[in-house]
Every structure is written in structure tokens, then in C-alpha cells.
Protein backbone atom coordinates (compact mmCIF):
# COMPACT_ATOMS: atom_id res chain seq x y z
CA UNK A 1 66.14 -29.15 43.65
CA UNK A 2 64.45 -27.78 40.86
CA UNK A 3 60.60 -29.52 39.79
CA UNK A 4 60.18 -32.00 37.53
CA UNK A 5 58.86 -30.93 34.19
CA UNK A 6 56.55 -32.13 31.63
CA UNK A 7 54.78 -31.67 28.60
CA UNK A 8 51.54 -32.54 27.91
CA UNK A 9 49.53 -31.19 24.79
CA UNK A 10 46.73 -28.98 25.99
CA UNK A 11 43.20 -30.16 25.62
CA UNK A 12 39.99 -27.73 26.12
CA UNK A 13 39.84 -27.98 29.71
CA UNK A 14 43.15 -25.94 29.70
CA UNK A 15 41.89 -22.84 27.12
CA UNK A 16 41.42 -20.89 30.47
CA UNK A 17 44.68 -21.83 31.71
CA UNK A 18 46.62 -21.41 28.83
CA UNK A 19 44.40 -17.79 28.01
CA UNK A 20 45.46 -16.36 30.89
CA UNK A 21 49.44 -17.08 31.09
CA UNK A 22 49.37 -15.89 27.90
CA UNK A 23 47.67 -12.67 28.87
CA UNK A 24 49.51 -12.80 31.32
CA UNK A 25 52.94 -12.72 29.41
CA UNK A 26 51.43 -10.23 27.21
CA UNK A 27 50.83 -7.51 29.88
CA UNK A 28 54.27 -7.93 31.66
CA UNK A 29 55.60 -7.62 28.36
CA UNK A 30 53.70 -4.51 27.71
CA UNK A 31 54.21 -2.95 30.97
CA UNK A 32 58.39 -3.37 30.19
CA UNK A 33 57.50 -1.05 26.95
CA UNK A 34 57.87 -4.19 24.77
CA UNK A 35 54.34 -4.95 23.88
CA UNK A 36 54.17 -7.87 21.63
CA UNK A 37 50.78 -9.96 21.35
CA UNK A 38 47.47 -8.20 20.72
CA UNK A 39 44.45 -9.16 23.09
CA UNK A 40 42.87 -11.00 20.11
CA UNK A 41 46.30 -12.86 19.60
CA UNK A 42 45.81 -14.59 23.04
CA UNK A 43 42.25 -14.35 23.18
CA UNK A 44 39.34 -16.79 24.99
CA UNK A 45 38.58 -17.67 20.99
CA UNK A 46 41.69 -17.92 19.20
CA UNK A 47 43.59 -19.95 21.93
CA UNK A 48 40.19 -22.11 21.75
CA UNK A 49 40.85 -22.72 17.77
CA UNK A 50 44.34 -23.42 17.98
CA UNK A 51 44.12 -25.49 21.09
CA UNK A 52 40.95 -27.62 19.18
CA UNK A 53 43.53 -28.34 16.52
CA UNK A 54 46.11 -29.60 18.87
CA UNK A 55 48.38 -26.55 18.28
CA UNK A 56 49.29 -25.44 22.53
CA UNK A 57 51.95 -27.82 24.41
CA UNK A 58 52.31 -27.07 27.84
CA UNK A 59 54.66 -27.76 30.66
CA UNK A 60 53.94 -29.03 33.94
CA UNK A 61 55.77 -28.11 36.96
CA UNK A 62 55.70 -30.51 39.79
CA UNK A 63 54.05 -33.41 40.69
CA UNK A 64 51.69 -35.04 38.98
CA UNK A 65 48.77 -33.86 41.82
CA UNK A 66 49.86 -30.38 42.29
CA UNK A 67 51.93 -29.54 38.83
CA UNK A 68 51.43 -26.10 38.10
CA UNK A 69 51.28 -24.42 34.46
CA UNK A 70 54.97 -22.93 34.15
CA UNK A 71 54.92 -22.46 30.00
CA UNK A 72 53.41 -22.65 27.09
CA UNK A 73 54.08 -23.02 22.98
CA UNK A 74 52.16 -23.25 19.25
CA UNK A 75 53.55 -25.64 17.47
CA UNK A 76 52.55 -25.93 13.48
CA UNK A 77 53.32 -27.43 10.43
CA UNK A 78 53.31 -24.56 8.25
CA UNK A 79 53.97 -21.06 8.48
CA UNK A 80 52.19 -18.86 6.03
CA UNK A 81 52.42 -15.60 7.12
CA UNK A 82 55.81 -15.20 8.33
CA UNK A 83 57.26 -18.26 6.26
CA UNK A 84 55.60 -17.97 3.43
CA UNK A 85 58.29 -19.23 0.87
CA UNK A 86 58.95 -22.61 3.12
CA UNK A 87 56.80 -25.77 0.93
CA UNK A 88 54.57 -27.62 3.99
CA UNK A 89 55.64 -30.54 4.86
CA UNK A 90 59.31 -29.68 5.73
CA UNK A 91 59.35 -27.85 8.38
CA UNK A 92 57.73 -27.23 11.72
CA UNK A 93 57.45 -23.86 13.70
CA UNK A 94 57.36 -22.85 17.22
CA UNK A 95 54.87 -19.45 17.99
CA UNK A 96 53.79 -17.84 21.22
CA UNK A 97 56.34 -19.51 23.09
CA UNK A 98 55.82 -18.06 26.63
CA UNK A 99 56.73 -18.59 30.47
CA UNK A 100 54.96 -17.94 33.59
CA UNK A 101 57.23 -15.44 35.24
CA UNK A 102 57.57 -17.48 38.52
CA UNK A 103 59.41 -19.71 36.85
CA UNK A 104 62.18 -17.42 33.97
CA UNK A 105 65.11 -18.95 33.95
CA UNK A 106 64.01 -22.59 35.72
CA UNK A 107 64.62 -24.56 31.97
CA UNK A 108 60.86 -24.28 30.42
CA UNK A 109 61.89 -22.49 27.46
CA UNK A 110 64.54 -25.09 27.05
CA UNK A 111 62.45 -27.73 27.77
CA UNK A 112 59.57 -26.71 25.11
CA UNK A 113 62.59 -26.07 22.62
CA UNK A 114 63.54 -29.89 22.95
CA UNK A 115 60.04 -31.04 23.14
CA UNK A 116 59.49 -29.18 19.43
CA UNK A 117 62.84 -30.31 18.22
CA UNK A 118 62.18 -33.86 19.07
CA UNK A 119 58.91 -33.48 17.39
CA UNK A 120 59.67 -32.23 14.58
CA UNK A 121 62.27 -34.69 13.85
CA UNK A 122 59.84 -37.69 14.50
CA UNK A 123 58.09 -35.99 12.15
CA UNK A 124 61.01 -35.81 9.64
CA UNK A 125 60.75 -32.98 9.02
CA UNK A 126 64.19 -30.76 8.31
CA UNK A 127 63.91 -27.69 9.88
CA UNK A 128 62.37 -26.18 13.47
CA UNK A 129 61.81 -22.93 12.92
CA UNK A 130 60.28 -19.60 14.66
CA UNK A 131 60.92 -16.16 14.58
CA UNK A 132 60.53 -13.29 17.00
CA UNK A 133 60.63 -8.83 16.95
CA UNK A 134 64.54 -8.66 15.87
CA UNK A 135 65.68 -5.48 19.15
CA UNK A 136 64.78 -9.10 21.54
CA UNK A 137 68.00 -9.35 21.95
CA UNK A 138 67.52 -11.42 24.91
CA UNK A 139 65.05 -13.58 23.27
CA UNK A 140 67.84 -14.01 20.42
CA UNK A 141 70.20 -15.13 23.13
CA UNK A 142 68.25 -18.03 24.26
CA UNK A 143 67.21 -18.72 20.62
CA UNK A 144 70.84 -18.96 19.85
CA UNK A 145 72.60 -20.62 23.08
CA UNK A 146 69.52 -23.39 21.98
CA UNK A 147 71.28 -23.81 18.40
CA UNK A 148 69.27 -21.82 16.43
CA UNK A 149 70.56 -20.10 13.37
CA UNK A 150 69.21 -16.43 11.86
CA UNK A 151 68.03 -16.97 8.76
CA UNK A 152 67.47 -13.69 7.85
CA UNK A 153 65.72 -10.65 9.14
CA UNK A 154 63.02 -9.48 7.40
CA UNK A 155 61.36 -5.64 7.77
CA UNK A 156 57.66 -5.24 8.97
CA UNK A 157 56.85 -1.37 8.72
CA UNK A 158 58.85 -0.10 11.64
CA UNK A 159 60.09 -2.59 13.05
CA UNK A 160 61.75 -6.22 11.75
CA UNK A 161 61.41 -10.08 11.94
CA UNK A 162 63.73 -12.30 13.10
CA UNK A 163 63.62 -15.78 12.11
CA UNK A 164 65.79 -18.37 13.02
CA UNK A 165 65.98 -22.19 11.93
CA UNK A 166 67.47 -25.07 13.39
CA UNK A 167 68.32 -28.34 11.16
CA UNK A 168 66.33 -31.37 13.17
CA UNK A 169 67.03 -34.51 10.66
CA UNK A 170 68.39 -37.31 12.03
């Protein structure tokens, strides 16, 4: 039977935690020859400023008294960089969306995806929306099987941009 999950927004006590699944993520990604996030992107100090402004959700595997850190999302209320032509206040986007590798393919990607599409629409707000490196093709996959939509693909020197929305009002 598979753990009970949960998701709890992270506080400061969980910068280390969340730092180093990240990291973590980051270097199995890099080791596959799909290197994604920079060390400053999941950094000790930038994790520390985003979790400070309530940005990191995480999920909990297990109970309560030994739950163990299976996943981890950023979720915002504006999009500047990558979204740039999307007015605040109507949308909410999901970022560094990542799962401990003990527990791929156990529902924590799903379960973060409902826990930001729930938000978001308590929020009414109309769209959830991210956007990953467009050759993830397995990424895309889950992205899509989830109901998300491509928006549009948008180049980045060498590479592209992905993004895909997903309509949340009620």
C-alpha cells in the first residue's frame, strides 16, 4: 500500500531539506546529460528567499512522525521572465517542480499538480501554468496526461521553452 501523502508549505526549518532534494534532482539530472538547474538556482540563498516568501510546497510521505520529504514545487503569482505577456493577477505558475528519486512514479508529481490546481482556483485565478526545456518529452507526458495544454514553444538560444497552461476556474 502506497504512503499517505501530504502537503505542507515549507517554512525555514526546511531550506536545508528542500536545498538538498533539489540539488539533489539537479545532479541526477545532470549526470543523465540533461542538466537543467544551475547551483545558484537551488542554492542555500535563493531557496531561503523564495521559501521566506512562502513560494516551496512540499510533500510528505508517511506518517505524520516519520514522513519523509518525497517532492517539492514553487508556486507564484506571476511569471515575469518566462510569462512575461500574462497581466498578474490571473494566473498562477508552478517552477522547480521536483521528486526525490525514491519515490518517481509513487503520485507526488500528481499530487503537487492538484495541490497547485486547487490553489490556484481558490485563488480564482484562470490559468495554472508552467513551462519546462521543450526535448522533456517525458516531462511533457506527465504535463499532458495531468491536462495541461502547450501553449506555445518559445526559442531560448539553442534550445526552446515549453509552456503549458491548464484552465482552473470553477
Amino acid at each position: 500500500m502506497p504512503a499517505p501523502l501530504r502537503i505542507e508549505q515549507a517554512t525555514l526549518a526546511d531550506v536545508p531539506a528542500v536545498v538538498t532534494l533539489l540539488q539533489d534532482v539537479a545532479q541526477w539530472l545532470a549526470n543523465a546529460g540533461r542538466p537543467l538547474w544551475g547551483a545558484e538556482e537551488v542554492g542555500h540563498e535563493r531557496v531561503l528567499r523564495q521559501i521566506s516568501a512562502g513560494a516551496y510546497f512540499m510533500v510528505l510521505a508517511g506518517e505524520a512522525d516519520g514522513a519523509q520529504l518525497a517532492g517539492v514545487m514553487r508556486f507564484e503569482l506571476d511569471d515575469p521572465h518566462y510569462w512575461p505577456e500574462i497581466a498578474p493577477g490571473t494566473s498562477a505558475f508552478v517552477h522547480k517542480l521536483a521528486v526525490r528519486r525514491a519515490w518517481a512514479g509513487q503520485g507526488v508529481s500528481t499530487a503537487l499538480l492538484d495541490f497547485a490546481r486547487e490553489r490556484a482556483r481558490a485563488l480564482q485565478l484562470s490559468h495554472l501554468r508552467l513551462d519546462c526545456v521543450a526535448d522533456r518529452k517525458a516531462l511533457r507526458t506527465i504535463y499532458e496526461r495531468f491536462g495541461f495544454v502547450l501553449h506555445s514553444e518559445v526559442p531560448k538560444g539553442n534550445w526552446a521553452l515549453a509552456r503549458y497552461e491548464l484552465a482552473v476556474a470553477s
